[in-house]
PDB file of N, CA and C in Angstrom:
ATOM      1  N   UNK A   1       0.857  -1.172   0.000  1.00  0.00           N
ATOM      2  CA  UNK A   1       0.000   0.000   0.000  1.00  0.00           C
ATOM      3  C   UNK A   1       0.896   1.224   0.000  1.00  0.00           C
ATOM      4  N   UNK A   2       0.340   2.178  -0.569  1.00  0.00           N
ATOM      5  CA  UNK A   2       1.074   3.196  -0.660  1.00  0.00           C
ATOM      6  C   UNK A   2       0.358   4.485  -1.113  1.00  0.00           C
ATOM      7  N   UNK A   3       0.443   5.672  -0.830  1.00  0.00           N
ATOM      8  CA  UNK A   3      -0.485   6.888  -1.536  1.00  0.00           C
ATOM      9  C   UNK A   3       0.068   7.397  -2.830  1.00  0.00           C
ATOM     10  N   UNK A   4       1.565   6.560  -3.445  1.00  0.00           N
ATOM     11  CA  UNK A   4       2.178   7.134  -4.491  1.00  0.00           C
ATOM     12  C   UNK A   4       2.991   8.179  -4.165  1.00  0.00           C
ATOM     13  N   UNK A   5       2.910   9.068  -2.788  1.00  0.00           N
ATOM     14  CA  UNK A   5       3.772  10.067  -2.926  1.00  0.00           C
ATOM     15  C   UNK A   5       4.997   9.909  -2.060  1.00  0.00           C
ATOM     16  N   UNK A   6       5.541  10.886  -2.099  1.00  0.00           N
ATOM     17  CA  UNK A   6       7.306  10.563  -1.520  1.00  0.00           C
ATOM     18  C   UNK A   6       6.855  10.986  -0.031  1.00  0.00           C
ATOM     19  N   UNK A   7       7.488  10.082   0.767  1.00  0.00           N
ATOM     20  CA  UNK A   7       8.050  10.525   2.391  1.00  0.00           C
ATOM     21  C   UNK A   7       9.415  10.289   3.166  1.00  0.00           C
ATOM     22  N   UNK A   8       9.345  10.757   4.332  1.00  0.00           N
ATOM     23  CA  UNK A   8      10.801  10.608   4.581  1.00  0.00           C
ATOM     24  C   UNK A   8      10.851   8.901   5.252  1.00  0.00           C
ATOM     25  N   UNK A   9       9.532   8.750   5.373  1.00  0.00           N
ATOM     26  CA  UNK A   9       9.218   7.013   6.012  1.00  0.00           C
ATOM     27  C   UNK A   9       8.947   6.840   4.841  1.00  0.00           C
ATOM     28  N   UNK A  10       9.273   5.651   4.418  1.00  0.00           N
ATOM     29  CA  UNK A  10       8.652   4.754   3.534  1.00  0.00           C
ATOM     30  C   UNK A  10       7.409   3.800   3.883  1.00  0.00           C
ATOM     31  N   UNK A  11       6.266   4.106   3.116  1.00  0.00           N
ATOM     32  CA  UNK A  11       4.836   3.271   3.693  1.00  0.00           C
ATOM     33  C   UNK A  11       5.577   1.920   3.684  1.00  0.00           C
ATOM     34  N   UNK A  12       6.244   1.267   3.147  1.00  0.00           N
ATOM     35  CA  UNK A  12       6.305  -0.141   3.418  1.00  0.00           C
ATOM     36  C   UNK A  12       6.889  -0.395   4.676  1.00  0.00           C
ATOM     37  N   UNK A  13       7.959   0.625   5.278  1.00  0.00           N
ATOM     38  CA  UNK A  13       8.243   0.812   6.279  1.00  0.00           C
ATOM     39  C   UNK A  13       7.159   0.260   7.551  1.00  0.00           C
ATOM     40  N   UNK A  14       6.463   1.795   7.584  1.00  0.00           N
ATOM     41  CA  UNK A  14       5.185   1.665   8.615  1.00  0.00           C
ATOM     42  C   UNK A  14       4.592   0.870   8.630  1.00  0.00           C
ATOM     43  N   UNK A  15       3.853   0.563   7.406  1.00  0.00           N
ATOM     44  CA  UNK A  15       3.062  -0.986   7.507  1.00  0.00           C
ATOM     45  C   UNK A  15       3.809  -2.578   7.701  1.00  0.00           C
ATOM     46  N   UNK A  16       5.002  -2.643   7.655  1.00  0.00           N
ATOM     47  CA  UNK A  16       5.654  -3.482   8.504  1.00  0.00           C
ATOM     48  C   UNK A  16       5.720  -3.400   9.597  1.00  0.00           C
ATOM     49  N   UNK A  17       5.877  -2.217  10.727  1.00  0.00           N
ATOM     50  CA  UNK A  17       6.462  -2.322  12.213  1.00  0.00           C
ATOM     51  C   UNK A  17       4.766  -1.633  12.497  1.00  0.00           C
ATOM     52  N   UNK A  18       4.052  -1.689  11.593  1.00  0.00           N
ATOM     53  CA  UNK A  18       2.334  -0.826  12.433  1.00  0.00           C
ATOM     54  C   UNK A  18       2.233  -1.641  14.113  1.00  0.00           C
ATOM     55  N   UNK A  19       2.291  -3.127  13.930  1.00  0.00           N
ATOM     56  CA  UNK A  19       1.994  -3.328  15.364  1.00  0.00           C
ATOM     57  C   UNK A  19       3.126  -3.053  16.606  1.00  0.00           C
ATOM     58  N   UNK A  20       3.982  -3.005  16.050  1.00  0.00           N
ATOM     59  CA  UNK A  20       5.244  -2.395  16.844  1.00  0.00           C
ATOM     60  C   UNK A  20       4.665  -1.353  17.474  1.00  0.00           C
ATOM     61  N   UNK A  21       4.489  -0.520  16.925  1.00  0.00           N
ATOM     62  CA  UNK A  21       4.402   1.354  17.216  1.00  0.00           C
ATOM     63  C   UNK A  21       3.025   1.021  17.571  1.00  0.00           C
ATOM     64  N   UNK A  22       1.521   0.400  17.029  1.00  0.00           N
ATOM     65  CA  UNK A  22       0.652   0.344  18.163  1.00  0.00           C
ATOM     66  C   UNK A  22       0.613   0.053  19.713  1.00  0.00           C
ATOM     67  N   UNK A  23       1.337  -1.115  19.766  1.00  0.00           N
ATOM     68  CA  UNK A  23       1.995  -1.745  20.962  1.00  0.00           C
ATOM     69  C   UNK A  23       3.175  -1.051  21.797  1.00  0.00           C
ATOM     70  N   UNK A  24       3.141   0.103  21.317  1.00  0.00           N
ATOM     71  CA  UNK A  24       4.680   1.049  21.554  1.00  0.00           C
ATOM     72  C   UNK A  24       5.660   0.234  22.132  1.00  0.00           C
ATOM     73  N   UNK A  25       6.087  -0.388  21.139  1.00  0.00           N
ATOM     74  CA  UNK A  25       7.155  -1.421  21.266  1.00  0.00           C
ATOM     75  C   UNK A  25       8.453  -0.794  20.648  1.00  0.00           C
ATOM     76  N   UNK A  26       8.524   0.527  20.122  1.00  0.00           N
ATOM     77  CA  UNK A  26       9.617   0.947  19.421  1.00  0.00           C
ATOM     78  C   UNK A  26      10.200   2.609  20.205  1.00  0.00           C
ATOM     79  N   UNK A  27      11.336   2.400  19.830  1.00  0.00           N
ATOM     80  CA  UNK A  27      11.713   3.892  20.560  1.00  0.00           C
ATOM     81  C   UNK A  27      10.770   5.187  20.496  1.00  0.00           C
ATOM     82  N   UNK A  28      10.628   6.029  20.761  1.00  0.00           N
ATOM     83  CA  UNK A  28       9.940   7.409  20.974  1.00  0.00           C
ATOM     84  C   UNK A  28      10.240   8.012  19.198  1.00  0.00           C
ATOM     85  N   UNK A  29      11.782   8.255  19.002  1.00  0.00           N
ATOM     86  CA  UNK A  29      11.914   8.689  18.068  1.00  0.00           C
ATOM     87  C   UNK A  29      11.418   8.237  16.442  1.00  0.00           C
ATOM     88  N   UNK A  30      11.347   6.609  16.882  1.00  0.00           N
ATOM     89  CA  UNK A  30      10.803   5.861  15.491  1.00  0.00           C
ATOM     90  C   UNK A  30       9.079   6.375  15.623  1.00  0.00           C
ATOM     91  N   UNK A  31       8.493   6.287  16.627  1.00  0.00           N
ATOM     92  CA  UNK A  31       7.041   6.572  16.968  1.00  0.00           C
ATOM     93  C   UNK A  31       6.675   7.915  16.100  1.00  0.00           C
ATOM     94  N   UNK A  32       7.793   8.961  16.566  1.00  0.00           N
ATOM     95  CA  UNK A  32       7.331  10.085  16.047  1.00  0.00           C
ATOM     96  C   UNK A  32       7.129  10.391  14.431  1.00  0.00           C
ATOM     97  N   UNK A  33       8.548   9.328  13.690  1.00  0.00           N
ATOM     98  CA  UNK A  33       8.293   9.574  12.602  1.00  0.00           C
ATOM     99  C   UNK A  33       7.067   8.650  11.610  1.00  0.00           C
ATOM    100  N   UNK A  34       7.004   7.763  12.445  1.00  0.00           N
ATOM    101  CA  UNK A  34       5.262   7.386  12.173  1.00  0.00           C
ATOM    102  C   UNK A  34       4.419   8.739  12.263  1.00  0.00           C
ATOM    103  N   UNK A  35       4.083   9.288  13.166  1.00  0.00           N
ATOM    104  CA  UNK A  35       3.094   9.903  13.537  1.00  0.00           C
ATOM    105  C   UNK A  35       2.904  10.611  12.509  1.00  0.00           C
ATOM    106  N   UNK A  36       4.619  11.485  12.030  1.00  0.00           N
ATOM    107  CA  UNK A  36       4.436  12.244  10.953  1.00  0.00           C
ATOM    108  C   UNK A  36       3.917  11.688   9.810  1.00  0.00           C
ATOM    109  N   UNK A  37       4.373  10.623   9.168  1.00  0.00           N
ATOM    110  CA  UNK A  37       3.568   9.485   8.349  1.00  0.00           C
ATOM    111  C   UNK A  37       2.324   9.484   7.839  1.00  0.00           C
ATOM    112  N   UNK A  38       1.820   9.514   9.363  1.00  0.00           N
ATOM    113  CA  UNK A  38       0.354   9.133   9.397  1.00  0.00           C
ATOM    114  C   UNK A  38      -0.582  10.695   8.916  1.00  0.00           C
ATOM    115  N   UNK A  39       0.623  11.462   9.257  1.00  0.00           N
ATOM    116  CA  UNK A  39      -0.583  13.246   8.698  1.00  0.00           C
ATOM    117  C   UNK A  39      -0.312  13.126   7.559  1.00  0.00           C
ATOM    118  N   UNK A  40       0.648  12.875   6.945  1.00  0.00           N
ATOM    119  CA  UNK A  40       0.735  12.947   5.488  1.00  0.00           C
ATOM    120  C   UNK A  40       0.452  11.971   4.503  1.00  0.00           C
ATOM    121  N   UNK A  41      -0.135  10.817   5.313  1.00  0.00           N
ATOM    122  CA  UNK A  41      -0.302   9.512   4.047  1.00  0.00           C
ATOM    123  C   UNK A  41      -1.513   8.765   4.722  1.00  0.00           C
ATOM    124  N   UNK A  42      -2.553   9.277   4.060  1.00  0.00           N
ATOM    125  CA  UNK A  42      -4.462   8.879   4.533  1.00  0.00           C
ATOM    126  C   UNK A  42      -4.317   7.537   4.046  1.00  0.00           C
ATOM    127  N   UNK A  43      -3.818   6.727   3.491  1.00  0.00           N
ATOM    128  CA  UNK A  43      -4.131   5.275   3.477  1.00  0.00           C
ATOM    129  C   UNK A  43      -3.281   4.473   4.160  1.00  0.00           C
ATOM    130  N   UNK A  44      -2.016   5.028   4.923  1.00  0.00           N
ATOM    131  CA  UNK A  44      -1.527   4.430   5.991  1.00  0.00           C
ATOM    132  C   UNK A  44      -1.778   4.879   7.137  1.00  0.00           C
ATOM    133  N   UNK A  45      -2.538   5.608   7.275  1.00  0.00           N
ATOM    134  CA  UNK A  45      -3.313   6.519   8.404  1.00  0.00           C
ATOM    135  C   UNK A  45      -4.854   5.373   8.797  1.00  0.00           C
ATOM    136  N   UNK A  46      -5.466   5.318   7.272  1.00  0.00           N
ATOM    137  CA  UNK A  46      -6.590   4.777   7.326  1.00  0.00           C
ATOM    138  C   UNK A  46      -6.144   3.076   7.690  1.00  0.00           C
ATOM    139  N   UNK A  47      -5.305   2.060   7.318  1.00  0.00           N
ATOM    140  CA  UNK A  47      -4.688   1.046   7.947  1.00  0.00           C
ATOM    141  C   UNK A  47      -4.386   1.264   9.609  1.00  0.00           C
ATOM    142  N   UNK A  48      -3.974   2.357   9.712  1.00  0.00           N
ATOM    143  CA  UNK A  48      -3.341   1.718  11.217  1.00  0.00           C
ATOM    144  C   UNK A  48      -5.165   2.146  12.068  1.00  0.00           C
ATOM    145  N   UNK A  49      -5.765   3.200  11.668  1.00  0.00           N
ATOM    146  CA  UNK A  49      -7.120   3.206  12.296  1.00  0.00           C
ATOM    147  C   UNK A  49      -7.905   1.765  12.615  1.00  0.00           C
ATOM    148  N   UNK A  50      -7.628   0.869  11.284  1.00  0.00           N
ATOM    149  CA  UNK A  50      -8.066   0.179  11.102  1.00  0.00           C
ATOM    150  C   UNK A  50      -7.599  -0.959  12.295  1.00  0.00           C
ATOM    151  N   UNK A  51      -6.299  -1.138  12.477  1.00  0.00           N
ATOM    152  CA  UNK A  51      -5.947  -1.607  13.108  1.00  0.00           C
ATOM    153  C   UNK A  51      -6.061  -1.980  14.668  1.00  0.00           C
ATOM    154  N   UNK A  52      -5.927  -0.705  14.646  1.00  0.00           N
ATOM    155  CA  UNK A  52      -5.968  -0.065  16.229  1.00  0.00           C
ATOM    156  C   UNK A  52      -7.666  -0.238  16.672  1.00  0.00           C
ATOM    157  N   UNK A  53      -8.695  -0.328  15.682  1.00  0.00           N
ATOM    158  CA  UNK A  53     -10.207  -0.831  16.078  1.00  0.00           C
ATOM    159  C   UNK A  53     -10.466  -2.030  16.088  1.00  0.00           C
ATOM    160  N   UNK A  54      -9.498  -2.798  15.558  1.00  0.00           N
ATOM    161  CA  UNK A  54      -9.176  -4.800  15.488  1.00  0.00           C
ATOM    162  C   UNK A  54      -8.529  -4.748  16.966  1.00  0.00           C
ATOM    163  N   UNK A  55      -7.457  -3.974  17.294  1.00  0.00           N
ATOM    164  CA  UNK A  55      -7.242  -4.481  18.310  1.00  0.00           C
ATOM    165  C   UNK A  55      -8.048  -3.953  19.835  1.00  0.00           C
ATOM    166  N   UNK A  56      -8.765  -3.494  19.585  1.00  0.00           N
ATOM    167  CA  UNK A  56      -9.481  -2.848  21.090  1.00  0.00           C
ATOM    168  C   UNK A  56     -10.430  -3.478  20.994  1.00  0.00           C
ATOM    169  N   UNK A  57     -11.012  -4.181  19.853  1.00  0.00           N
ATOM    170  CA  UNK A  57     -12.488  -4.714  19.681  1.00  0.00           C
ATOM    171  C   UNK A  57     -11.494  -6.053  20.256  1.00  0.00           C
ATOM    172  N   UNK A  58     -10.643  -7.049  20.075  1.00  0.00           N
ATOM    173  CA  UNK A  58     -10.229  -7.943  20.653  1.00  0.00           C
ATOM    174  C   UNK A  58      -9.987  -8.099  21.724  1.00  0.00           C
ATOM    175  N   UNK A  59      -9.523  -6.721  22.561  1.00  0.00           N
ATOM    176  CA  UNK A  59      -8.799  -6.734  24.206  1.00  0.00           C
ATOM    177  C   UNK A  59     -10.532  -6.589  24.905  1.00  0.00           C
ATOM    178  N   UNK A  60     -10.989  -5.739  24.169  1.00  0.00           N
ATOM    179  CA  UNK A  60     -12.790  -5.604  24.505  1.00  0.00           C
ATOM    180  C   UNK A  60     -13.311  -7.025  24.927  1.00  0.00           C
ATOM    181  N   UNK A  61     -13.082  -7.999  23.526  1.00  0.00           N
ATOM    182  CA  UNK A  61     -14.125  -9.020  23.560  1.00  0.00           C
ATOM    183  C   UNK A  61     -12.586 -10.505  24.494  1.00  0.00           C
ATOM    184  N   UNK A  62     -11.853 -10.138  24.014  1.00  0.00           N
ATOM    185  CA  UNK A  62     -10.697 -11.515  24.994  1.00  0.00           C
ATOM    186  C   UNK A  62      -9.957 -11.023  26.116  1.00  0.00           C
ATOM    187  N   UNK A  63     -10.074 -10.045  26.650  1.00  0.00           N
ATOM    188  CA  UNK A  63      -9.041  -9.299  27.458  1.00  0.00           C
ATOM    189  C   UNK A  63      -9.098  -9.800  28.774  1.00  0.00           C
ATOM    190  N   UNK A  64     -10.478 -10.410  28.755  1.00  0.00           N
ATOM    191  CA  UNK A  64     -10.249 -11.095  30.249  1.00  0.00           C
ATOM    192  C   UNK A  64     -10.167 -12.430  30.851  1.00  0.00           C
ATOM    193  N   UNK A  65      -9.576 -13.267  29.556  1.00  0.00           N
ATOM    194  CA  UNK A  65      -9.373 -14.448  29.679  1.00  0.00           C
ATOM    195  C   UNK A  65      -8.075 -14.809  30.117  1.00  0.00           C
ATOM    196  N   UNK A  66      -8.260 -16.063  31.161  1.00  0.00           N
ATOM    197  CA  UNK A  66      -6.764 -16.730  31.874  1.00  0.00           C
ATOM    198  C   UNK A  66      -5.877 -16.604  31.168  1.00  0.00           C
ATOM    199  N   UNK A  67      -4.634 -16.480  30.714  1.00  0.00           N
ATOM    200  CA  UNK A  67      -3.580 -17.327  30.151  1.00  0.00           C
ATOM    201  C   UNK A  67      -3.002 -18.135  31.009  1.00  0.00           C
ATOM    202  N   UNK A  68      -3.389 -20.237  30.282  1.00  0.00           N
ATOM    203  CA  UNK A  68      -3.078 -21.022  30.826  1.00  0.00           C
ATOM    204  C   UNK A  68      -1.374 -20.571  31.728  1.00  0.00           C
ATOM    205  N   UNK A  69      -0.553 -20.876  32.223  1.00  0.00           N
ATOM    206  CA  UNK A  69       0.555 -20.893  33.153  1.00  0.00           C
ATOM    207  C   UNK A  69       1.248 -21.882  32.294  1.00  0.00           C
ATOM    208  N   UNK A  70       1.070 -22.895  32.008  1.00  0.00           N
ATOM    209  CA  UNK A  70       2.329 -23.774  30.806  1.00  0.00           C
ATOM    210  C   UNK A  70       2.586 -22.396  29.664  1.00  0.00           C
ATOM    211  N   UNK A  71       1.447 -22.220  29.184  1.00  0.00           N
ATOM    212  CA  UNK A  71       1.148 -21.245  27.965  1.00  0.00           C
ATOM    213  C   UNK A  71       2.185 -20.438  28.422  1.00  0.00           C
ATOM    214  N   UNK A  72       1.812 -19.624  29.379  1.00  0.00           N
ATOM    215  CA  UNK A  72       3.004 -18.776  29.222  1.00  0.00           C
ATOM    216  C   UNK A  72       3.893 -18.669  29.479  1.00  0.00           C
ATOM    217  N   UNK A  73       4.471 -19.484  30.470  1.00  0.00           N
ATOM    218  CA  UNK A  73       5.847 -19.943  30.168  1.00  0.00           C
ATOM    219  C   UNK A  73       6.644 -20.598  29.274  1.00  0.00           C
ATOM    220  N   UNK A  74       6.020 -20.964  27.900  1.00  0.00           N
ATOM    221  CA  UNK A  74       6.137 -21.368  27.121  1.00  0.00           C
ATOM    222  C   UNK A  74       6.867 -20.624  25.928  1.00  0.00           C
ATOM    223  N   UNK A  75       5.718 -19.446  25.792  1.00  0.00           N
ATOM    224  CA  UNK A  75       5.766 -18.168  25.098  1.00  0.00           C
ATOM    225  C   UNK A  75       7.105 -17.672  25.970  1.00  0.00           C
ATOM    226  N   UNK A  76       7.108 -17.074  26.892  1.00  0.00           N
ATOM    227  CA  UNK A  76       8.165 -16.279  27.437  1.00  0.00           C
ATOM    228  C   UNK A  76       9.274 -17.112  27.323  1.00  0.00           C
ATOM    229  N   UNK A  77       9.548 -18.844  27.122  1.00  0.00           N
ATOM    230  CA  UNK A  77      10.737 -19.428  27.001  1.00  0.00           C
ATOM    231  C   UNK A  77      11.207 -19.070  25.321  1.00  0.00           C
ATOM    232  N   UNK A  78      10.158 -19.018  24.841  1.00  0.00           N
ATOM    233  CA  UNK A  78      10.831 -18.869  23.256  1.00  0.00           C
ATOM    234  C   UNK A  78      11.195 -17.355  22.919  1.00  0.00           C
ATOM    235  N   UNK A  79      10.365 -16.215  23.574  1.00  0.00           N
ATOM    236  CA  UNK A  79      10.706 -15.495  23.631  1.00  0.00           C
ATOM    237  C   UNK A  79      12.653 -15.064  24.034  1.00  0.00           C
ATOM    238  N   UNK A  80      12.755 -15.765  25.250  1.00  0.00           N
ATOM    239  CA  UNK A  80      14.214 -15.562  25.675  1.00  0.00           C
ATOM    240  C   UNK A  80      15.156 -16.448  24.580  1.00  0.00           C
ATOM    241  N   UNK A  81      14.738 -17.435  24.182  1.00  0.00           N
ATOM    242  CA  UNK A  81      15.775 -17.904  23.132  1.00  0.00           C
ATOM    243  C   UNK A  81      15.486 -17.448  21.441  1.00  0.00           C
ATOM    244  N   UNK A  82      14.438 -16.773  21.053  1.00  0.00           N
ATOM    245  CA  UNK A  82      15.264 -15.301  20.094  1.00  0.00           C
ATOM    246  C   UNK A  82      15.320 -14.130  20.652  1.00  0.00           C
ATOM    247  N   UNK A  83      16.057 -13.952  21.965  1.00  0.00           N
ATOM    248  CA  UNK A  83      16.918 -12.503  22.349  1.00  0.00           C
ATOM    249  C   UNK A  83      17.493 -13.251  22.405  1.00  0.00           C
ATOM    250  N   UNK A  84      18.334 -14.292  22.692  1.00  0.00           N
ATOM    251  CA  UNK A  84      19.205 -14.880  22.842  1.00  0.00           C
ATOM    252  C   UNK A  84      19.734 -15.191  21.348  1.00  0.00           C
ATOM    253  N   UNK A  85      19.308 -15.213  20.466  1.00  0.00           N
ATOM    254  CA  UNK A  85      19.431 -15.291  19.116  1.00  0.00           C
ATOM    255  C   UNK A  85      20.006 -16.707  18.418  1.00  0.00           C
ATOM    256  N   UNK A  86      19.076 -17.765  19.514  1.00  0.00           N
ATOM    257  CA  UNK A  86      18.992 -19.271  19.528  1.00  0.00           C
ATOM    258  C   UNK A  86      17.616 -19.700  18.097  1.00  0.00           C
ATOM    259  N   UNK A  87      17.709 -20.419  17.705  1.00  0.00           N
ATOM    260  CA  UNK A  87      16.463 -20.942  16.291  1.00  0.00           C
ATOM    261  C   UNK A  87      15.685 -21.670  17.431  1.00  0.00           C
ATOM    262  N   UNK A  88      14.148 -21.462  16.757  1.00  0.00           N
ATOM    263  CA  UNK A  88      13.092 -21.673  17.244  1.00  0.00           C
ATOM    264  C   UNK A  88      12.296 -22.681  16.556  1.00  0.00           C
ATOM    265  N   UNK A  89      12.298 -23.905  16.799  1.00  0.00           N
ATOM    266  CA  UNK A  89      11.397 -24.821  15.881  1.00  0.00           C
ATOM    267  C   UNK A  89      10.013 -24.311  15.487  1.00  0.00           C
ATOM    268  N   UNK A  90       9.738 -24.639  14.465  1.00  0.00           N
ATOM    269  CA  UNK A  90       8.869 -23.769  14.013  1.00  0.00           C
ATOM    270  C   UNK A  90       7.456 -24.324  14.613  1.00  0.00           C
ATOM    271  N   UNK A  91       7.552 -26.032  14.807  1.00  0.00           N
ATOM    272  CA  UNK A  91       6.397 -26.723  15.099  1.00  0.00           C
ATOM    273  C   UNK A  91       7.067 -27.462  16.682  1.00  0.00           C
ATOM    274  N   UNK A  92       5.925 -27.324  17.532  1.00  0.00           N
ATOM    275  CA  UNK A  92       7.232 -28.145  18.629  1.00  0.00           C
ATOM    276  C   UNK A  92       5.905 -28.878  19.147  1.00  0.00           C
ATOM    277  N   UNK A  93       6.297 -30.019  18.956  1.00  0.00           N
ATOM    278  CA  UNK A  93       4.909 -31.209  19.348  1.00  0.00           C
ATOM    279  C   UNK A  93       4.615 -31.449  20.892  1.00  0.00           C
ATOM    280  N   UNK A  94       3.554 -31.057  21.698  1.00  0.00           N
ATOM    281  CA  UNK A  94       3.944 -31.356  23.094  1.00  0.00           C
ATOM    282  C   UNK A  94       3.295 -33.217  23.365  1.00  0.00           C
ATOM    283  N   UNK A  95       3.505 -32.926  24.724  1.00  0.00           N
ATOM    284  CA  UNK A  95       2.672 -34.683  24.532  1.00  0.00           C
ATOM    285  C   UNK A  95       1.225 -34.505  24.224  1.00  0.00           C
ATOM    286  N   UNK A  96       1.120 -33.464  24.344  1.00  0.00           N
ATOM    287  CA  UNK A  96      -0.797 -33.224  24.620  1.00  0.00           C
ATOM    288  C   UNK A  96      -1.467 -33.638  23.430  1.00  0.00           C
ATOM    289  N   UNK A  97      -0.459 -32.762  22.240  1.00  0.00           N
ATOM    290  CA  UNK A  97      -0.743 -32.781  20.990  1.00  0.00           C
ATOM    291  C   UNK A  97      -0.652 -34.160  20.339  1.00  0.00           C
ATOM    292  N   UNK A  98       0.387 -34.923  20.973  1.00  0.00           N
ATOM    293  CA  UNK A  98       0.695 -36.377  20.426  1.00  0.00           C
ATOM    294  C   UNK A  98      -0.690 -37.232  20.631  1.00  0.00           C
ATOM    295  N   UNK A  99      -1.043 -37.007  21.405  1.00  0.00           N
ATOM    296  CA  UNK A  99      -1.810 -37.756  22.121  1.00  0.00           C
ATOM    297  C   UNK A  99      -3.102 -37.711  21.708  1.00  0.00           C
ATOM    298  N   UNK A 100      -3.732 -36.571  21.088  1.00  0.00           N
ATOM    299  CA  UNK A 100      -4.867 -36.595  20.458  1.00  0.00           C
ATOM    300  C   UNK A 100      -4.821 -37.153  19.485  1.00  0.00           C
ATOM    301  N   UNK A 101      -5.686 -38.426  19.147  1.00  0.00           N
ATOM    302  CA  UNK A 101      -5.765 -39.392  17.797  1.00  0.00           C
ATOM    303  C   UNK A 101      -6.263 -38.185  16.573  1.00  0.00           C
ATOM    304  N   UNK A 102      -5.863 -38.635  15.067  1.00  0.00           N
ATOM    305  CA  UNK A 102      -6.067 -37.450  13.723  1.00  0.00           C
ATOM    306  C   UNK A 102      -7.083 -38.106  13.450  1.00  0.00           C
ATOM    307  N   UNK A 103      -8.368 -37.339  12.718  1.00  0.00           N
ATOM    308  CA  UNK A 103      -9.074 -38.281  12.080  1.00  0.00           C
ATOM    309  C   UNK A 103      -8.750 -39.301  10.917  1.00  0.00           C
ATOM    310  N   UNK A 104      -9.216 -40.121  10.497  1.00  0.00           N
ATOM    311  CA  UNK A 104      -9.028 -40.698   9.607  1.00  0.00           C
ATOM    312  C   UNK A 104     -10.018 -40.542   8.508  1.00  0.00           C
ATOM    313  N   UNK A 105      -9.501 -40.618   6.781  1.00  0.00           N
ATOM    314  CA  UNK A 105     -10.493 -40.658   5.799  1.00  0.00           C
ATOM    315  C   UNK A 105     -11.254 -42.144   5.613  1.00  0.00           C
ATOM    316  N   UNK A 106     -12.718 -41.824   5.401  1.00  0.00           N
ATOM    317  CA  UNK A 106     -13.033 -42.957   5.418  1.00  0.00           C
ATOM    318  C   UNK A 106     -13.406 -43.454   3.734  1.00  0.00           C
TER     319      UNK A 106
END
């Protein structure tokens, strides 16, 4: 996506790190030059709106559900081994998963 015109961000930019900078997961200074972004380019403006109403309608409707305790220690273990900049299997089978029979075609 793009409005066609020149910026000092590049839209492909923003619309790569959009959940970054929703999540203010990125420095102050990267934030800002989003912001500027966003006055000058209405269809990456109109994406992250978009966005940002996906995610409040989700924290709205899931925000108050448990996260199981395996779960997240799970997440936070893989998390520490890419800062650690260790490879992450992409599929990691637990027993739980083994254990449920697949259907079969009949």
């Amino acid at each position: 996506m793009s409005c066609g015109e020149p910026h000092e961000t590049d839209c492909a930019e923003v619309l790569d790190h959009l959940y970054e900078f929703l999540d203010r997961e990125m420095p102050d200074a990267d934030c800002t030059k989003f912001e500027v972004h966003f006055e000058e380019c209405s269809p990456c403006l109109e994406k992250y709106g978009l966005e940002k109403a996906v995610k409040k309608l989700v924290k709205r409707c899931c925000g108050h559900d448990d996260v199981p305790v395996d779960l997240r220690a799970k997440v936070m273990g893989r998390i520490e081994l890419i800062r650690a900049g260790q490879s992450v299997p992409e599929h990691d089978v637990t027993a739980a998963e083994a254990d449920v029979p697949t259907a079969k075609a009949e």
